[in-house]
C-alpha atoms as a PDB file:
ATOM      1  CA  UNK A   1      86.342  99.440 118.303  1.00  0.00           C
ATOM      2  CA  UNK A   2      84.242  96.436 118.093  1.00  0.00           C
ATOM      3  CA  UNK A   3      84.432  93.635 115.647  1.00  0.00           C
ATOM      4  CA  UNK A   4      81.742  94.610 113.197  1.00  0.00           C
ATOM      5  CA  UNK A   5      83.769  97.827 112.885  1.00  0.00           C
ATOM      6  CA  UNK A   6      86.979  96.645 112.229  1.00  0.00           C
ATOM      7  CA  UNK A   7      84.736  94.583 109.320  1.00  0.00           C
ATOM      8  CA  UNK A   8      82.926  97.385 107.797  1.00  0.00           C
ATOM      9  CA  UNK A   9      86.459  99.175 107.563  1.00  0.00           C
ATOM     10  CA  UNK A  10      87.843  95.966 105.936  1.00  0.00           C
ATOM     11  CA  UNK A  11      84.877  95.647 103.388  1.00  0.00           C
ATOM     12  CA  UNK A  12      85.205  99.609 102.917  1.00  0.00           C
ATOM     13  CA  UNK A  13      88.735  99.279 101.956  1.00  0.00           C
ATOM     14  CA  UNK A  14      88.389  96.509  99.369  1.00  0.00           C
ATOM     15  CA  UNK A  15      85.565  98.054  97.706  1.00  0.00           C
ATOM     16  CA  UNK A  16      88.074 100.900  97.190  1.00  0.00           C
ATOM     17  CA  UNK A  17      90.684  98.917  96.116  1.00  0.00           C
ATOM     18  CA  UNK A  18      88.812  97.202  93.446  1.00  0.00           C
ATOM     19  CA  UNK A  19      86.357 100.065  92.529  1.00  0.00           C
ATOM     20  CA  UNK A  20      89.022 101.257  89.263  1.00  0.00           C
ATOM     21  CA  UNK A  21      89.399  97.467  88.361  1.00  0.00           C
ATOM     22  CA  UNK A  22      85.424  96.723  87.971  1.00  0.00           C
ATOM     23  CA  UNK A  23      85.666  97.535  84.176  1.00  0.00           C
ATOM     24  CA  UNK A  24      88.680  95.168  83.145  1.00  0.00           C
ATOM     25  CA  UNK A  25      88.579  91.535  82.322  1.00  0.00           C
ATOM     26  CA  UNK A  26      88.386  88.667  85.030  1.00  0.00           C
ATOM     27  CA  UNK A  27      92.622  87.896  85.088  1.00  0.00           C
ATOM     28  CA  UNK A  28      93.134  91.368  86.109  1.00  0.00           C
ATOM     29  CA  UNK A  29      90.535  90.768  88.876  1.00  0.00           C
ATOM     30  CA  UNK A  30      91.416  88.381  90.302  1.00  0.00           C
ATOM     31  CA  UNK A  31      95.176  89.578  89.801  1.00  0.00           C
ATOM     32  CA  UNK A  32      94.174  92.500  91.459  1.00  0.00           C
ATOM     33  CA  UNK A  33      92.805  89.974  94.119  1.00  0.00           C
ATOM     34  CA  UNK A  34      95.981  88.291  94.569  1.00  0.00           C
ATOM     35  CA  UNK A  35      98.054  91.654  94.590  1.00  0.00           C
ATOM     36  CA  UNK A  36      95.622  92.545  97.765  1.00  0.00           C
ATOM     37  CA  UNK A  37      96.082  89.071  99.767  1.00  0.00           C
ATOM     38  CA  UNK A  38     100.128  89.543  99.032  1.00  0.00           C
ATOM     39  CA  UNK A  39      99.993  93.132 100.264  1.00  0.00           C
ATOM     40  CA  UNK A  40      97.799  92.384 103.507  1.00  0.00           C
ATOM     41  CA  UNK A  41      99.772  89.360 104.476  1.00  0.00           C
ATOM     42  CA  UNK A  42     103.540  91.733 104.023  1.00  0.00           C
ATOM     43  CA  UNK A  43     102.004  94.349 106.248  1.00  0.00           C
ATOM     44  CA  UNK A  44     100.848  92.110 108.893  1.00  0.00           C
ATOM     45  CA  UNK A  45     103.552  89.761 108.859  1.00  0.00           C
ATOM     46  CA  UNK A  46     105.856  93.085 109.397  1.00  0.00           C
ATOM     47  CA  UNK A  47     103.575  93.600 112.279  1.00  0.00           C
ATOM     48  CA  UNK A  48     104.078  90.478 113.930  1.00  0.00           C
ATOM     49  CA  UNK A  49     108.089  90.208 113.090  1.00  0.00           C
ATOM     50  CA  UNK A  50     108.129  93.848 114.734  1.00  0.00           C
ATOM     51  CA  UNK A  51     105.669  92.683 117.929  1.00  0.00           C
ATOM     52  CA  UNK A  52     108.173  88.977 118.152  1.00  0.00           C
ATOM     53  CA  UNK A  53     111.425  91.414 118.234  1.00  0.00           C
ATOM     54  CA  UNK A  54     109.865  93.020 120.753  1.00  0.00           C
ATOM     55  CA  UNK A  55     108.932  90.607 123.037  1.00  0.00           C
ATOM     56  CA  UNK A  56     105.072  92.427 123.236  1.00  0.00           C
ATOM     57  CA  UNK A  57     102.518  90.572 125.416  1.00  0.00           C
ATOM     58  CA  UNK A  58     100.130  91.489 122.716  1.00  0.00           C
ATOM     59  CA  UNK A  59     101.609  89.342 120.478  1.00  0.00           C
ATOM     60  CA  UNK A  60      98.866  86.552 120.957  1.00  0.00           C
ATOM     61  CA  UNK A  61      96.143  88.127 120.860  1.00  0.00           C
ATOM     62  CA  UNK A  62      97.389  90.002 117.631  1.00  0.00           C
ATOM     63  CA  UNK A  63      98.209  86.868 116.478  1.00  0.00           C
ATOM     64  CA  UNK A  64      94.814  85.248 116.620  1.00  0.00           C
ATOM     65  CA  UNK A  65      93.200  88.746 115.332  1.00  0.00           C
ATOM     66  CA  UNK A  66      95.324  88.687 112.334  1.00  0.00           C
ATOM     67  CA  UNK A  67      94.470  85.138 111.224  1.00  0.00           C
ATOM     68  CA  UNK A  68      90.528  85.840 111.840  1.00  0.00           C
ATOM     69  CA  UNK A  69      91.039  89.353 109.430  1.00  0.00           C
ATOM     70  CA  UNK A  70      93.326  86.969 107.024  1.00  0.00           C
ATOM     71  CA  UNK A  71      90.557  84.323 106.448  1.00  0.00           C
ATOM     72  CA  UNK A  72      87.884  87.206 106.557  1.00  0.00           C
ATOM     73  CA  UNK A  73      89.797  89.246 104.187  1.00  0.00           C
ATOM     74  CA  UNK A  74      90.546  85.961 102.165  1.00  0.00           C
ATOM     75  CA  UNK A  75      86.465  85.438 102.024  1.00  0.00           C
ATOM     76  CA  UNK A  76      85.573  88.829 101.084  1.00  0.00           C
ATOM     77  CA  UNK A  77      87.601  88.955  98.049  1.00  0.00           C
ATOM     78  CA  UNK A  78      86.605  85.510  96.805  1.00  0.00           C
ATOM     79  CA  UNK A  79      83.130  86.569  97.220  1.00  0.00           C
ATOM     80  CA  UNK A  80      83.418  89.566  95.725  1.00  0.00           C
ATOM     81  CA  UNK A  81      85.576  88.914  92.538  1.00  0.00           C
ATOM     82  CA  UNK A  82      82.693  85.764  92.064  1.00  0.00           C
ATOM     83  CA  UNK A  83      80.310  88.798  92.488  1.00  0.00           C
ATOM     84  CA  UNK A  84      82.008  90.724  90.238  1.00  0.00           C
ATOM     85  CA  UNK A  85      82.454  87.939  87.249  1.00  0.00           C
ATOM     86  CA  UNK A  86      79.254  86.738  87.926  1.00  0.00           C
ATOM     87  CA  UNK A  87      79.851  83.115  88.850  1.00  0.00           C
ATOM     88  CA  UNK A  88      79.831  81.088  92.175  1.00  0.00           C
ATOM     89  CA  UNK A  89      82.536  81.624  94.784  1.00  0.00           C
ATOM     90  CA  UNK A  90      84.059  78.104  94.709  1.00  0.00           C
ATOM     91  CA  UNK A  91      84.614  78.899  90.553  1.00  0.00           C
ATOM     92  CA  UNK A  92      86.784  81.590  91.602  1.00  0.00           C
ATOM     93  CA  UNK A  93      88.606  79.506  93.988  1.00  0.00           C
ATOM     94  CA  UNK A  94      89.499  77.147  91.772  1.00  0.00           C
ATOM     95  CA  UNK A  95      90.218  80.091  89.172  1.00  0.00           C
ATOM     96  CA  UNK A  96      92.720  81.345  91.615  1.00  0.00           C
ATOM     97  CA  UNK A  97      94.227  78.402  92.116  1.00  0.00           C
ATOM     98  CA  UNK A  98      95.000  77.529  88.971  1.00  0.00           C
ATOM     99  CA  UNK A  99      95.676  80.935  87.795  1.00  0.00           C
ATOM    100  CA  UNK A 100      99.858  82.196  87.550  1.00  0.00           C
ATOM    101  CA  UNK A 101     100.376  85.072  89.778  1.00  0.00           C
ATOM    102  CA  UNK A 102     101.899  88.296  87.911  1.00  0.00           C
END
C-alpha cells in the first residue's frame, strides 16, 4: 500500500467517526476529538509495547510510521473540528488546549 492510501483510509475513518457528532455543540466535538487521539495513541502504543517484547526488526520503521500517522492524524482532526465549528485551525488548538478532557 502506498502512502496516499494509508491517508485516504485515515481521512475515511475519521469522517466516520465524527459523521453522528456533526449535529452537537463544539465541546462534544472536540471531546469527540480528544476521545479519537486517546484511542489511536492506546492502540498503537499496544503495537509498539507488543513489537519491543518481541524484539521485531520492524520496530523502527513502525516506529517512525506511527509518529508520521500520529501528527497526520493529530492535523486532520484539528482541521476538521475548525472545519466543522467554522473557525481557523489554530482557534481550535488553543480550544483544545484549554479545554478539560471528559
Amino acid at each position: 500500500m502506498k502512502l496516499e492510501e494509508w491517508c485516504q483510509w485515515i481521512d475515511l475513518v475519521l469522517n466516520d467517526l465524527f459523521k453522528s457528532y456533526l449535529n452537537l455543540s463544539e465541546d462534544k466535538l472536540i471531546k469527540r476529538g480528544k476521545q479519537i487521539l486517546l484511542n489511536w495513541s492506546y492502540y498503537s502504543s499496544m503495537i509498539i509495547r507488543d513489537l519491543t517484547l518481541r524484539s521485531a526488526s520492524s520496530f523502527g520503521s513502525f516506529h517512525l510510521i506511527r509518529l508520521l500517522f500520529d501528527e497526520y492524524l493529530y492535523y486532520l482532526i484539528e482541521h476538521k473540528l475548525a472545519e466543522y465549528i467554522q473557525t481557523t485551525s489554530i482557534a481550535v488548538t488553543t480550544q483544545v488546549k484549554n479545554f478539560i478532557f471528559i
